[in-house]
N, C-alpha and C. Protein backbone atom coordinates (compact mmCIF):
# COMPACT_ATOMS: atom_id res chain seq x y z
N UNK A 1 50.95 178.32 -43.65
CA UNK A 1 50.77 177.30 -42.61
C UNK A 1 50.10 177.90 -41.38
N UNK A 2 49.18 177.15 -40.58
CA UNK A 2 48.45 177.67 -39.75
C UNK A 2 49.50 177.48 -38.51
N UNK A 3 49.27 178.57 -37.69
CA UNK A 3 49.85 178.56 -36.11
C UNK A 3 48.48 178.38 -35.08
N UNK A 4 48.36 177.37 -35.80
CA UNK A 4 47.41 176.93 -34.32
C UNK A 4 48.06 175.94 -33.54
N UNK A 5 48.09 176.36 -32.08
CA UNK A 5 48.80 175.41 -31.30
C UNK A 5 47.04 174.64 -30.25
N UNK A 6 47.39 172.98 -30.34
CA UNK A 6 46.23 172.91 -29.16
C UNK A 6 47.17 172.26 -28.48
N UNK A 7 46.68 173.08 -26.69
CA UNK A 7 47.20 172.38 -25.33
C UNK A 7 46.02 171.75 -24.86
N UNK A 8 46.45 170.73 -23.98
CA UNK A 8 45.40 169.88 -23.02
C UNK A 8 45.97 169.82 -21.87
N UNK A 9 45.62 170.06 -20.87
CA UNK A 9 45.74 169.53 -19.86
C UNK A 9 44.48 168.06 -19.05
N UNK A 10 45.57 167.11 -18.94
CA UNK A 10 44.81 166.16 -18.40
C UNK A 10 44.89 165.98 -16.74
N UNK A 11 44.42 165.39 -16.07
CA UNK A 11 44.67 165.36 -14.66
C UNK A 11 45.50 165.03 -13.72
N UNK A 12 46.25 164.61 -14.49
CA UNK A 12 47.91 164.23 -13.63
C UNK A 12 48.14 165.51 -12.89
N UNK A 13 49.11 165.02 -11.84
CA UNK A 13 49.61 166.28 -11.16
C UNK A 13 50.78 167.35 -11.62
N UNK A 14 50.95 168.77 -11.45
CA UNK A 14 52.11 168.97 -12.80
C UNK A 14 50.69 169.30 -13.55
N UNK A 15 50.03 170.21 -13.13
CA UNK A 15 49.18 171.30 -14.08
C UNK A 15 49.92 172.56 -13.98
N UNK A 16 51.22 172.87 -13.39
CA UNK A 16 51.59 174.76 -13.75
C UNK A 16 52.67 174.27 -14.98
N UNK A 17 52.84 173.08 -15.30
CA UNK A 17 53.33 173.03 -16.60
C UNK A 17 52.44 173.42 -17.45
N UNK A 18 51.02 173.07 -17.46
CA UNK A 18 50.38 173.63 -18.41
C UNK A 18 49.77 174.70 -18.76
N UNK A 19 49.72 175.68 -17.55
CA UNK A 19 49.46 177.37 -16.59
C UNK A 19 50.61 177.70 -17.81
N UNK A 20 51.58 177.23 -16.79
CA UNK A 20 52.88 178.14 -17.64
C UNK A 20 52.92 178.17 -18.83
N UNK A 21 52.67 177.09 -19.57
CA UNK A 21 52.95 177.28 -21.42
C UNK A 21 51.95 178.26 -21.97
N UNK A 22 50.33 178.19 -21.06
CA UNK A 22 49.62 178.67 -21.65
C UNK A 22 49.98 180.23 -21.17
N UNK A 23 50.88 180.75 -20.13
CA UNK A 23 50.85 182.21 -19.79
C UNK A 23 52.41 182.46 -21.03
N UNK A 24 53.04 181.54 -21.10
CA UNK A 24 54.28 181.95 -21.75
C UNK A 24 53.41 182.00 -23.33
N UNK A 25 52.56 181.53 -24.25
CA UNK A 25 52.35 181.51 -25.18
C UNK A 25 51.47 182.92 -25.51
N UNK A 26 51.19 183.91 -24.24
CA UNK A 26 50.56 184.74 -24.16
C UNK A 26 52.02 186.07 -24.90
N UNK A 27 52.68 185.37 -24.75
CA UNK A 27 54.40 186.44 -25.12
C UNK A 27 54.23 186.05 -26.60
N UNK A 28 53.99 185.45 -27.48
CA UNK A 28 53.76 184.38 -28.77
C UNK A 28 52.50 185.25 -28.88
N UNK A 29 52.08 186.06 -29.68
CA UNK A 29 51.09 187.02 -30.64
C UNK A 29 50.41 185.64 -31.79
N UNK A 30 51.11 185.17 -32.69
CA UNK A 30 51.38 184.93 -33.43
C UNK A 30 51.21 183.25 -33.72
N UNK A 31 50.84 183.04 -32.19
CA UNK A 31 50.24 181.11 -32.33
C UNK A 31 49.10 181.20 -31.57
N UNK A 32 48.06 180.91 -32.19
CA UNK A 32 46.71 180.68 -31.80
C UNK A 32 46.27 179.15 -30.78
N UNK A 33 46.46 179.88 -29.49
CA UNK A 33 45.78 178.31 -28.33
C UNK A 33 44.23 177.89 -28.60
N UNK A 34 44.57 176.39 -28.96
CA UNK A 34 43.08 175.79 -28.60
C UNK A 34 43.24 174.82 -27.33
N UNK A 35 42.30 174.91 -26.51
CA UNK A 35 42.74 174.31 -25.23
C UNK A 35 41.37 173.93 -25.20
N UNK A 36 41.81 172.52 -23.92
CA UNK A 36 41.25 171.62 -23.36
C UNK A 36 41.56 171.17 -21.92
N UNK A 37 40.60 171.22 -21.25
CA UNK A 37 40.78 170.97 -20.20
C UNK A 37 40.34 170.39 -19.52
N UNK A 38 40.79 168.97 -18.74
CA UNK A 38 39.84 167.76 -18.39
C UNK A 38 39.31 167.59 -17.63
N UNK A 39 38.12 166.91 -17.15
CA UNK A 39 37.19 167.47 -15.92
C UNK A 39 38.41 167.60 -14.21
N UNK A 40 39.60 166.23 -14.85
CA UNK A 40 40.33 165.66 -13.46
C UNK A 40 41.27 166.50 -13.18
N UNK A 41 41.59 167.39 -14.85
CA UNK A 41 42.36 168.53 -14.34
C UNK A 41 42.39 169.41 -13.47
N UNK A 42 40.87 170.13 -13.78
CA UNK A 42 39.91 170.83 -13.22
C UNK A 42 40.30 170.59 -11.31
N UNK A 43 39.88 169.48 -11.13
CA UNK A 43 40.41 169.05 -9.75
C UNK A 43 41.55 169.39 -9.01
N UNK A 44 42.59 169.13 -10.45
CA UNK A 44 43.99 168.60 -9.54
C UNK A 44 44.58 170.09 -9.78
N UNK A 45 43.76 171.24 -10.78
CA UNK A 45 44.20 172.47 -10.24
C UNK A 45 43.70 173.29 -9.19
N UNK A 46 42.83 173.07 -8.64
CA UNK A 46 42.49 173.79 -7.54
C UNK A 46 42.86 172.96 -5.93
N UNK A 47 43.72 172.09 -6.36
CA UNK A 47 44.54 171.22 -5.14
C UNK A 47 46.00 171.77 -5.35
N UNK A 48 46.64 172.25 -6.40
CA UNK A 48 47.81 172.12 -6.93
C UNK A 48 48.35 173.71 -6.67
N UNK A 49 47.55 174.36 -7.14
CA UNK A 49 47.51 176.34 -7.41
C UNK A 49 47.01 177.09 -6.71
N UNK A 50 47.04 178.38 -6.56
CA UNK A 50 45.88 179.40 -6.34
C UNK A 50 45.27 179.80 -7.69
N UNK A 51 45.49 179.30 -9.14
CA UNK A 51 45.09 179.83 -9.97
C UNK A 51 43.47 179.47 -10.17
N UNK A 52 42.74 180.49 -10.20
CA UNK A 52 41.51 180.00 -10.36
C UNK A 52 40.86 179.21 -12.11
N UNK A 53 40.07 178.99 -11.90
CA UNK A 53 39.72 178.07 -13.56
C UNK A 53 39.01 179.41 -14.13
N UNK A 54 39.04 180.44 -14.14
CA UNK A 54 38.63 181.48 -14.78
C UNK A 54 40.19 182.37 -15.39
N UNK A 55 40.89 182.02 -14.11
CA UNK A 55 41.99 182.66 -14.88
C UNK A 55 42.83 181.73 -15.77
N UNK A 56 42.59 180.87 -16.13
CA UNK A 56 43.39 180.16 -16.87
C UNK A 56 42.50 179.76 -18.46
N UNK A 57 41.96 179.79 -18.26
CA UNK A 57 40.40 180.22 -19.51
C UNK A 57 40.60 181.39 -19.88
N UNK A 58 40.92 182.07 -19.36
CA UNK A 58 41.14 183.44 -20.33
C UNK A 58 42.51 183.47 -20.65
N UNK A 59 43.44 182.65 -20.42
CA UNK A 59 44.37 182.07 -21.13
C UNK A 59 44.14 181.88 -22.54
N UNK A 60 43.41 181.12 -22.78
CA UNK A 60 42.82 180.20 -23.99
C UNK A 60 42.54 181.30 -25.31
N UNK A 61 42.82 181.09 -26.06
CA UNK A 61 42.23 182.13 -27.32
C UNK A 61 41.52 180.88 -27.63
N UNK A 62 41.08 179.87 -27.64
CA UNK A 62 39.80 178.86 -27.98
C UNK A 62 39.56 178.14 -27.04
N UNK A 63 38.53 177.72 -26.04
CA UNK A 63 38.54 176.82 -25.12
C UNK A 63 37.07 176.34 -25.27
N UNK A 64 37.86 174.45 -25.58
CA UNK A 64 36.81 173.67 -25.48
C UNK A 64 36.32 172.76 -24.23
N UNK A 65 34.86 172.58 -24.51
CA UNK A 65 34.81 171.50 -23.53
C UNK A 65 35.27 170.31 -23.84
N UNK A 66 35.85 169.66 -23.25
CA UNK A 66 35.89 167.50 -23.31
C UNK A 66 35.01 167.24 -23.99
N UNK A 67 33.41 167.63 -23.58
CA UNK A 67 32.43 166.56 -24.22
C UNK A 67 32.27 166.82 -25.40
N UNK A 68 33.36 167.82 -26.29
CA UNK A 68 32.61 168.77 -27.70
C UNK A 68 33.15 167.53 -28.83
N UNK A 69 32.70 166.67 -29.15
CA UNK A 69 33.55 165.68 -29.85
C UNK A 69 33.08 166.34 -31.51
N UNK A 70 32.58 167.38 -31.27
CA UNK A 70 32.36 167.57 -32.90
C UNK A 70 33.09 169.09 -33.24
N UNK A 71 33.93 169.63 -32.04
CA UNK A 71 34.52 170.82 -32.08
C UNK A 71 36.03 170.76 -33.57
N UNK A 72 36.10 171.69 -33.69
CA UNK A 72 37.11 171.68 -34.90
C UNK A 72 38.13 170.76 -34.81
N UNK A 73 39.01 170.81 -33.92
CA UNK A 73 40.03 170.26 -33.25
C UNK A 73 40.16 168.72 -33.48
N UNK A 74 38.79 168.30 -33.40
CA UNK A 74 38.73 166.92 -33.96
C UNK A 74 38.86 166.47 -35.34
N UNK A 75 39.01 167.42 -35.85
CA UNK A 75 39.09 166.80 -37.12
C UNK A 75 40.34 166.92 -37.58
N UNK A 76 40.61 166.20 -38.81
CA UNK A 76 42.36 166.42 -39.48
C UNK A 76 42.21 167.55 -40.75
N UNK A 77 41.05 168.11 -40.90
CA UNK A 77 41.05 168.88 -41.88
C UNK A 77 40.99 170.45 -40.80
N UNK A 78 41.47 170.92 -39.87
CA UNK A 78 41.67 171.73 -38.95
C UNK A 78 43.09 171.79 -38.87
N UNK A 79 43.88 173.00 -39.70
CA UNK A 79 45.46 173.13 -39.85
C UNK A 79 45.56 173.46 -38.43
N UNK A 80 46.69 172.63 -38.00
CA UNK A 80 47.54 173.18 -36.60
C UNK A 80 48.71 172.78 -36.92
N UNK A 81 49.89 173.58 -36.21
CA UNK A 81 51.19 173.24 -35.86
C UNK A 81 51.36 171.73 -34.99
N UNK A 82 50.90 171.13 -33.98
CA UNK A 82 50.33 170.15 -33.18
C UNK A 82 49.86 170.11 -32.03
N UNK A 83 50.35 169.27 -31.25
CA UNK A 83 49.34 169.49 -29.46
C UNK A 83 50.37 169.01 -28.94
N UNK A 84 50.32 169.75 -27.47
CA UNK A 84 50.76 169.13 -26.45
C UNK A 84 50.57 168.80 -25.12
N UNK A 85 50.53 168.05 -24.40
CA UNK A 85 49.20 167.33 -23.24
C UNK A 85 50.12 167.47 -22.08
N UNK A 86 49.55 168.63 -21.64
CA UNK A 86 50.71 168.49 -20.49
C UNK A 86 49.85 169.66 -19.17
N UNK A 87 50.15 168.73 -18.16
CA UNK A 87 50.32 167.08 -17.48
C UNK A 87 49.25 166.09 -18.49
N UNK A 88 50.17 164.92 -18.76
CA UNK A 88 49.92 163.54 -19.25
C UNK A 88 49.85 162.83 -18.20
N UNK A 89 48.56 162.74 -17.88
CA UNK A 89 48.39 161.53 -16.93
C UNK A 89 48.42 159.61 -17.97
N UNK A 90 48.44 158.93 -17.31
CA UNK A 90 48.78 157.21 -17.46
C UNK A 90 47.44 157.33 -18.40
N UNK A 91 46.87 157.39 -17.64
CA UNK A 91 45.28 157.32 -18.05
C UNK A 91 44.99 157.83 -19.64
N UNK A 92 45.84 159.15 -19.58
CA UNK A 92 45.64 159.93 -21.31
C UNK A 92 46.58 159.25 -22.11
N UNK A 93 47.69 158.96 -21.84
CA UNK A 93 48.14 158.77 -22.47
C UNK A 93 47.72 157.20 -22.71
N UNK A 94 47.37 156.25 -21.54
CA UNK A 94 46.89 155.02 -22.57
C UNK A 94 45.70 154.85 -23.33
N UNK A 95 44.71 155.98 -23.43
CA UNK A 95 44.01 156.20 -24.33
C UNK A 95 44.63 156.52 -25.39
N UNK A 96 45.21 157.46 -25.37
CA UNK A 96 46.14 158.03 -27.15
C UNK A 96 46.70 156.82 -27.25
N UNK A 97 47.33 156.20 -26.68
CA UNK A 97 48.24 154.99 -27.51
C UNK A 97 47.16 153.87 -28.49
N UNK A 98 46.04 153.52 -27.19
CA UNK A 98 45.20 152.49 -28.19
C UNK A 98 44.25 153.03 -28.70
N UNK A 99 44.09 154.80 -29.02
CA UNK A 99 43.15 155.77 -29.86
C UNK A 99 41.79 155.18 -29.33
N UNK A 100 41.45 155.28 -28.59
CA UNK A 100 40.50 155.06 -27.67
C UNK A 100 39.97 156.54 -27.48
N UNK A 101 38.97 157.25 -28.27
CA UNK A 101 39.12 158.18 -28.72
C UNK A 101 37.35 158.75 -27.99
N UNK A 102 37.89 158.88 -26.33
CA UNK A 102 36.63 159.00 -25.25
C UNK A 102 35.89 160.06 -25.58
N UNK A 103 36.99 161.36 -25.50
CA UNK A 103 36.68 162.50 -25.33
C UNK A 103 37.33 163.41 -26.01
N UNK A 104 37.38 164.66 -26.01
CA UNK A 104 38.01 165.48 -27.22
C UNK A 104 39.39 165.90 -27.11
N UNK A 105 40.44 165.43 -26.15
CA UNK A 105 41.40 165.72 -25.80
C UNK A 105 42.05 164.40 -26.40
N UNK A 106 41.51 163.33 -26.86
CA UNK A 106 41.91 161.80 -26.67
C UNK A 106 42.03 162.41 -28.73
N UNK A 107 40.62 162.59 -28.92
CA UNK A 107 40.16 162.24 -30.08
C UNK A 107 41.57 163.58 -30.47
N UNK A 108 41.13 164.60 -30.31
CA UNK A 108 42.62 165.54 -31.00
C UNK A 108 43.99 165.02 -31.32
N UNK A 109 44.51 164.22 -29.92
CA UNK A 109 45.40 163.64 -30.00
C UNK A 109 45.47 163.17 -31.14
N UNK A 110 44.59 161.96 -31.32
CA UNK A 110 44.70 160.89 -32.31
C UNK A 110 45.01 161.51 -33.61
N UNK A 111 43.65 162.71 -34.03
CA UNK A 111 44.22 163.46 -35.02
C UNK A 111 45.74 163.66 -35.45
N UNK A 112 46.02 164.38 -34.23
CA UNK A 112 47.64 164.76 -34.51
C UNK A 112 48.50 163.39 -35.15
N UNK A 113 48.11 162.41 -34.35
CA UNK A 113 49.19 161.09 -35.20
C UNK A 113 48.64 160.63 -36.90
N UNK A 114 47.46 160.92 -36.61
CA UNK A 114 46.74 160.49 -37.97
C UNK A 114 47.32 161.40 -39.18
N UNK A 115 47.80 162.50 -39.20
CA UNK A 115 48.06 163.88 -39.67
C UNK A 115 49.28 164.00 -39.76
N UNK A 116 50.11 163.27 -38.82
CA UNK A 116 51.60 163.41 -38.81
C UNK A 116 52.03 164.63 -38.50
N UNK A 117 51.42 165.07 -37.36
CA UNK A 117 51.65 166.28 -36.97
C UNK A 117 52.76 166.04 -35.62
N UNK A 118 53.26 166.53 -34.40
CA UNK A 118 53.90 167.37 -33.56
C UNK A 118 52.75 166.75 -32.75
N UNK A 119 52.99 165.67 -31.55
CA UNK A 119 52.42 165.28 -30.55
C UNK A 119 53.13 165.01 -29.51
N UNK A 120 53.05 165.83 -28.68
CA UNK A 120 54.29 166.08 -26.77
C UNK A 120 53.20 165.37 -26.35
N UNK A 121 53.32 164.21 -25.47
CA UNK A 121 53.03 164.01 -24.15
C UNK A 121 54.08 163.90 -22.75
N UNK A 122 54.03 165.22 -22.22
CA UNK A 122 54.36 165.65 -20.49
C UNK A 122 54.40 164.46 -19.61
N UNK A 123 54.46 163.55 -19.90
CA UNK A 123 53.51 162.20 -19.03
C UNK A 123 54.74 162.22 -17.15
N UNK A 124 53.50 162.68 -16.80
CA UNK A 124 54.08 162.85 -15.38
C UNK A 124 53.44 162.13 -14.18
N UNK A 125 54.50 161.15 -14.23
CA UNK A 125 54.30 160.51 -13.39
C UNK A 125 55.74 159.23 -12.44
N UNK A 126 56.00 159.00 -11.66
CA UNK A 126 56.68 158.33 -10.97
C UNK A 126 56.46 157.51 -9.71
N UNK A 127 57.52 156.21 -9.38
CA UNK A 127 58.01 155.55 -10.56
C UNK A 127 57.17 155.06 -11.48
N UNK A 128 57.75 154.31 -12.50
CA UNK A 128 57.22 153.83 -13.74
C UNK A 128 57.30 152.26 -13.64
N UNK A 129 56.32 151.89 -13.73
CA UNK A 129 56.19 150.16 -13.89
C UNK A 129 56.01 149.71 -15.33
N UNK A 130 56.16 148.19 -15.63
CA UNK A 130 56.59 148.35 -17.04
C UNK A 130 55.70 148.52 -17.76
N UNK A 131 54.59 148.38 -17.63
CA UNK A 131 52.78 148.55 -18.31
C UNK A 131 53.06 150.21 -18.59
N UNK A 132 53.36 150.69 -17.76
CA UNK A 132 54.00 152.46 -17.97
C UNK A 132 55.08 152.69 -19.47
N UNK A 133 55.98 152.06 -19.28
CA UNK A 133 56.96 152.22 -20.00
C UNK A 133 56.87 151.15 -21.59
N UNK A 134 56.16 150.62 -21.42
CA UNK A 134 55.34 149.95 -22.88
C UNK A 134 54.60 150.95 -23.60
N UNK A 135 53.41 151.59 -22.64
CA UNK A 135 52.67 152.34 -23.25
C UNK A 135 53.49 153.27 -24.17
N UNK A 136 54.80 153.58 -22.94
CA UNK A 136 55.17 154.82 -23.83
C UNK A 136 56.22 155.10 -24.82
N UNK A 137 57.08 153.56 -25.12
CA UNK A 137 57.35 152.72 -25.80
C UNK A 137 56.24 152.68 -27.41
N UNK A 138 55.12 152.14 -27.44
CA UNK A 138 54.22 152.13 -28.41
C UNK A 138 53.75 153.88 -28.51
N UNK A 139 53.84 154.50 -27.63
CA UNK A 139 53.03 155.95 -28.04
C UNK A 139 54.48 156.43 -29.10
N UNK A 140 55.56 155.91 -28.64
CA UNK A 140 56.76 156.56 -29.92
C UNK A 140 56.84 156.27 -31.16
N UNK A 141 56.24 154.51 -30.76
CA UNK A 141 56.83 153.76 -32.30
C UNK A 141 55.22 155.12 -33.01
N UNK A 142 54.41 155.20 -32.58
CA UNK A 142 53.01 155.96 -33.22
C UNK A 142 53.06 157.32 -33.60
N UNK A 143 53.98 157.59 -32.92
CA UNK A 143 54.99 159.36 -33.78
C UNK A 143 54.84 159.88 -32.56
N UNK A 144 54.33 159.85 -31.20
CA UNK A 144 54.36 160.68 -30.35
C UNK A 144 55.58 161.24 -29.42
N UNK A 145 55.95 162.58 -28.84
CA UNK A 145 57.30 162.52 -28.70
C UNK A 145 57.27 162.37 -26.64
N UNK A 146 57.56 161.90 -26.16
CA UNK A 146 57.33 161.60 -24.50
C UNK A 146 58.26 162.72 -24.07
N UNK A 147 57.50 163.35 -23.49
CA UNK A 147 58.53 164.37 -22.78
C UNK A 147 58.75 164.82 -21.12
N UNK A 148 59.27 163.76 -20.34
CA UNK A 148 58.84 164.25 -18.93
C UNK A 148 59.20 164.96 -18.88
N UNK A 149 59.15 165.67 -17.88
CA UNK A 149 59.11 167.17 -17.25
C UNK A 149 60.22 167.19 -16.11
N UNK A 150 61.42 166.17 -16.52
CA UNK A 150 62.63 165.90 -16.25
C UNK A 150 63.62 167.71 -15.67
N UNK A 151 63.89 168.29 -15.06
CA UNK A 151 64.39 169.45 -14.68
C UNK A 151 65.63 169.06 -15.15
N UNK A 152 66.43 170.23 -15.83
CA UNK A 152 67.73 170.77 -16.01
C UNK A 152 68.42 170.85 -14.99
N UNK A 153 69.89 170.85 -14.84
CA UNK A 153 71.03 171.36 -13.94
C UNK A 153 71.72 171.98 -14.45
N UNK A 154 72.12 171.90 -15.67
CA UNK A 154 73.55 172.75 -15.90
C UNK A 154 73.05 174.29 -16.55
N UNK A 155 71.75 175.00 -16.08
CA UNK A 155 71.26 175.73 -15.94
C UNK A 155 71.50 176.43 -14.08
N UNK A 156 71.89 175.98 -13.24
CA UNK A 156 72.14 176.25 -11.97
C UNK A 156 70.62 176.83 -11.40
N UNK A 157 69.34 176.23 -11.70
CA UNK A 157 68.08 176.94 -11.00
C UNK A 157 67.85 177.21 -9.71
N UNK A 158 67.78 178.75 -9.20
CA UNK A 158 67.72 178.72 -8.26
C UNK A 158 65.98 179.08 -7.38
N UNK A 159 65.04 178.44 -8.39
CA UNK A 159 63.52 178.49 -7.66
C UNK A 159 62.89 177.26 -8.51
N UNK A 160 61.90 177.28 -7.77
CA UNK A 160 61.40 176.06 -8.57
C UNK A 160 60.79 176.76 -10.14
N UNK A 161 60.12 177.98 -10.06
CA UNK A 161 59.90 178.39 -11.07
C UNK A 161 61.22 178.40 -11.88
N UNK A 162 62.59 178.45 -12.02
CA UNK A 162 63.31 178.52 -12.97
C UNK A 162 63.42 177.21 -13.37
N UNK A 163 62.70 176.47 -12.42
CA UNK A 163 62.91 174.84 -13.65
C UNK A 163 62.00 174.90 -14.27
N UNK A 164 60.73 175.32 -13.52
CA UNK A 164 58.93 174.75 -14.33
C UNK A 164 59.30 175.58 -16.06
N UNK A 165 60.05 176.69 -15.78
CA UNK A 165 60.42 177.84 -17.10
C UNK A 165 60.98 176.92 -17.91
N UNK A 166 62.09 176.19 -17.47
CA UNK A 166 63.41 175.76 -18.72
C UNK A 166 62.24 174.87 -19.49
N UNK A 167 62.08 173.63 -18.29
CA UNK A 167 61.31 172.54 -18.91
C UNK A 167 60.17 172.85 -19.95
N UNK A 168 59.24 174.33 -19.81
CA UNK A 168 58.44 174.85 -21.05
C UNK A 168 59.07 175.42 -21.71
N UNK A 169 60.34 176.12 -21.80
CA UNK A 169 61.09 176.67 -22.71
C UNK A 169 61.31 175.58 -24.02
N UNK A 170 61.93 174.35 -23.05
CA UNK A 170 61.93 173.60 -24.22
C UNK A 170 60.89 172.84 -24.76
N UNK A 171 59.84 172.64 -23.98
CA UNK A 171 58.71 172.04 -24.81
C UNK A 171 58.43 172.40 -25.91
N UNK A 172 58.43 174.02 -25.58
CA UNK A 172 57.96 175.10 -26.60
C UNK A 172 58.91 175.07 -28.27
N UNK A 173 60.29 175.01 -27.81
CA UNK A 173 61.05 174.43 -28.88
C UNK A 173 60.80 173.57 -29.67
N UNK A 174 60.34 172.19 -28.84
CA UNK A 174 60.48 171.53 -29.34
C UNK A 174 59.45 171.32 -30.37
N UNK A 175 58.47 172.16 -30.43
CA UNK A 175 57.19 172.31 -31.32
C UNK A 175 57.43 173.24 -32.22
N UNK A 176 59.10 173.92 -31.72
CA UNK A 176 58.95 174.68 -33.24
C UNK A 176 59.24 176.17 -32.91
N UNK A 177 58.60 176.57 -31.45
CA UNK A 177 58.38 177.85 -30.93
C UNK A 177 59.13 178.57 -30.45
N UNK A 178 60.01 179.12 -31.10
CA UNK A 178 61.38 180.44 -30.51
C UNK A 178 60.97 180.90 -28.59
N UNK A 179 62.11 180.65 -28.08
CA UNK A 179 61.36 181.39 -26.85
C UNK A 179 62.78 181.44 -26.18
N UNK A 180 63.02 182.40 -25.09
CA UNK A 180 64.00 183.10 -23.88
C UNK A 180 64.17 182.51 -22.28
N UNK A 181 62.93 181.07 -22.53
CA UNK A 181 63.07 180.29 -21.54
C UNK A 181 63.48 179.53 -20.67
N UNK A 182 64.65 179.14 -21.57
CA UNK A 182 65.75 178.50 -21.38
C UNK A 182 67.23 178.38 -22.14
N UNK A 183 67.92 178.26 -21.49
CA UNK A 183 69.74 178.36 -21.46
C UNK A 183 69.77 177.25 -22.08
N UNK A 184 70.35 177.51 -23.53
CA UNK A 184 71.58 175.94 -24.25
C UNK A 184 72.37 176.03 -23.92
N UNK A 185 72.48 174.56 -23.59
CA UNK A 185 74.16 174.08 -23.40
C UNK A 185 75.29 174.35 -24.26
N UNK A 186 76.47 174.88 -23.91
CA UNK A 186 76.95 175.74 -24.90
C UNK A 186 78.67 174.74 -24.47
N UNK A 187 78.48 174.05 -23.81
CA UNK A 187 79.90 173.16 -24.11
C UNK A 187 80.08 173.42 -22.62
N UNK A 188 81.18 172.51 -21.87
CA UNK A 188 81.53 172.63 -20.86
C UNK A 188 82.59 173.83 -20.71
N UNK A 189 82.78 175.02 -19.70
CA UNK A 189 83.33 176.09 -19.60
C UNK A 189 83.92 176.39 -18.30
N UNK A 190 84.72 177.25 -17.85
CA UNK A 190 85.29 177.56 -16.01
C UNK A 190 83.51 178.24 -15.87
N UNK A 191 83.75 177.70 -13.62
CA UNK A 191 83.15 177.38 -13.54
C UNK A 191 82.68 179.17 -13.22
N UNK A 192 81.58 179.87 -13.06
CA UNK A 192 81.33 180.79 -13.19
C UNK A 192 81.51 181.16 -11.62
N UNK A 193 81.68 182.52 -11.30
CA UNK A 193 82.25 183.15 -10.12
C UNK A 193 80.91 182.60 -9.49
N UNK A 194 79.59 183.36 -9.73
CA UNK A 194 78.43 183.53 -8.99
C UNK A 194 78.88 182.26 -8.36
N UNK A 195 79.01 181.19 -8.93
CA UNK A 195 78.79 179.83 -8.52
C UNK A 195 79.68 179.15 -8.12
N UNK A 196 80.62 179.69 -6.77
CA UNK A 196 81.92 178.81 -6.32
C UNK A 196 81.91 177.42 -6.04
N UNK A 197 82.39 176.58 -6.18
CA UNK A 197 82.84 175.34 -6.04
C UNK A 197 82.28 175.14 -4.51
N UNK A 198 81.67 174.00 -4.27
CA UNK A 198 81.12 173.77 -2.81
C UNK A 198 82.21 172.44 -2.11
């Protein structure tokens, strides 16, 4: 079975979710990134980071452009483990739902449902109106799995990086991918010293 993993980042805000998976998958030898990255991303990381778009490209062990609609990735005869789009903007994700298949991040997607593969959409965004929550409603009944980027507590995080971590820890799981990112819940227990009662 192939370990090809493809990430996308689309332009929603909530691009070091997709920094991070792609620097944590750098610990992962053994799963091959195809990445995508959308022009609006492009934007909303150099508003969002100091990371430059060079350093996050050399992230990539494959990096396509959007406009490559004939790149491997598009097709279903291209073994991968699946994709995951994160930040999911409204916008990507109501393309994947009605396979509206613009650009090569849209068209991959689609693959993945067509294939019955492992499809995360991050979809980050708040609040949610119900045109929101339909879409993502129909992106489930279509196999896709919605995953906001909802932060843990009974992890006790004390930076923002120890949430942006859990929340890719488990993305990463949830595709399958062993990782040290995050703490299971292991049953309710006394309450730990570090952490006295307030």
């Amino acid at each position: 079975m192939s370990n090809r993993l493809i990430l996308a980042l689309s332009g929603a805000s909530g691009q070091i979710y997709g920094i991070r998976l792609l620097e944590m998958l750098q610990q992962a030898p053994e799963i091959e990134t195809h990445v995508v990255i959308s022009p609006s991303a492009r934007i909303t990381i150099t508003q969002e980071t100091d990371y430059t778009l060079k350093q996050i490209e050399a992230l990539a062990d494959v990096l396509y452009r959007p406009t490559d609609i004939g790149a491997a990735i598009a097709s279903g005869s291209f073994q991968t483990i699946g994709m995951i789009v994160a930040p999911c903007s409204i916008k990507s994700l109501s393309a994947i739902t009605h396979s509206y298949d613009a650009d090569l991040l849209t068209r991959a997607a689609d693959v993945q449902l067509k294939e019955g593969r492992p499809l995360l959409l991050v979809v980050r965004e708040t609040p949610l109106h119900l045109g929101h929550l339909r879409l993502m409603t129909q992106a489930t009944e279509q196999g896709c799995t919605i995953f906001p980027p909802a932060p843990a507590f009974y992890n006790r995080p004390q930076t923002l990086d120890d949430m942006v971590n859990a929340t890719c820890g488990r993305i990463l799981a949830r595709v399958g991918i062993p990782n040290q990112y995050f703490e299971e819940w292991l049953g309710v227990r006394e309450r730990r010293p570090e952490f006295p009662a307030r």
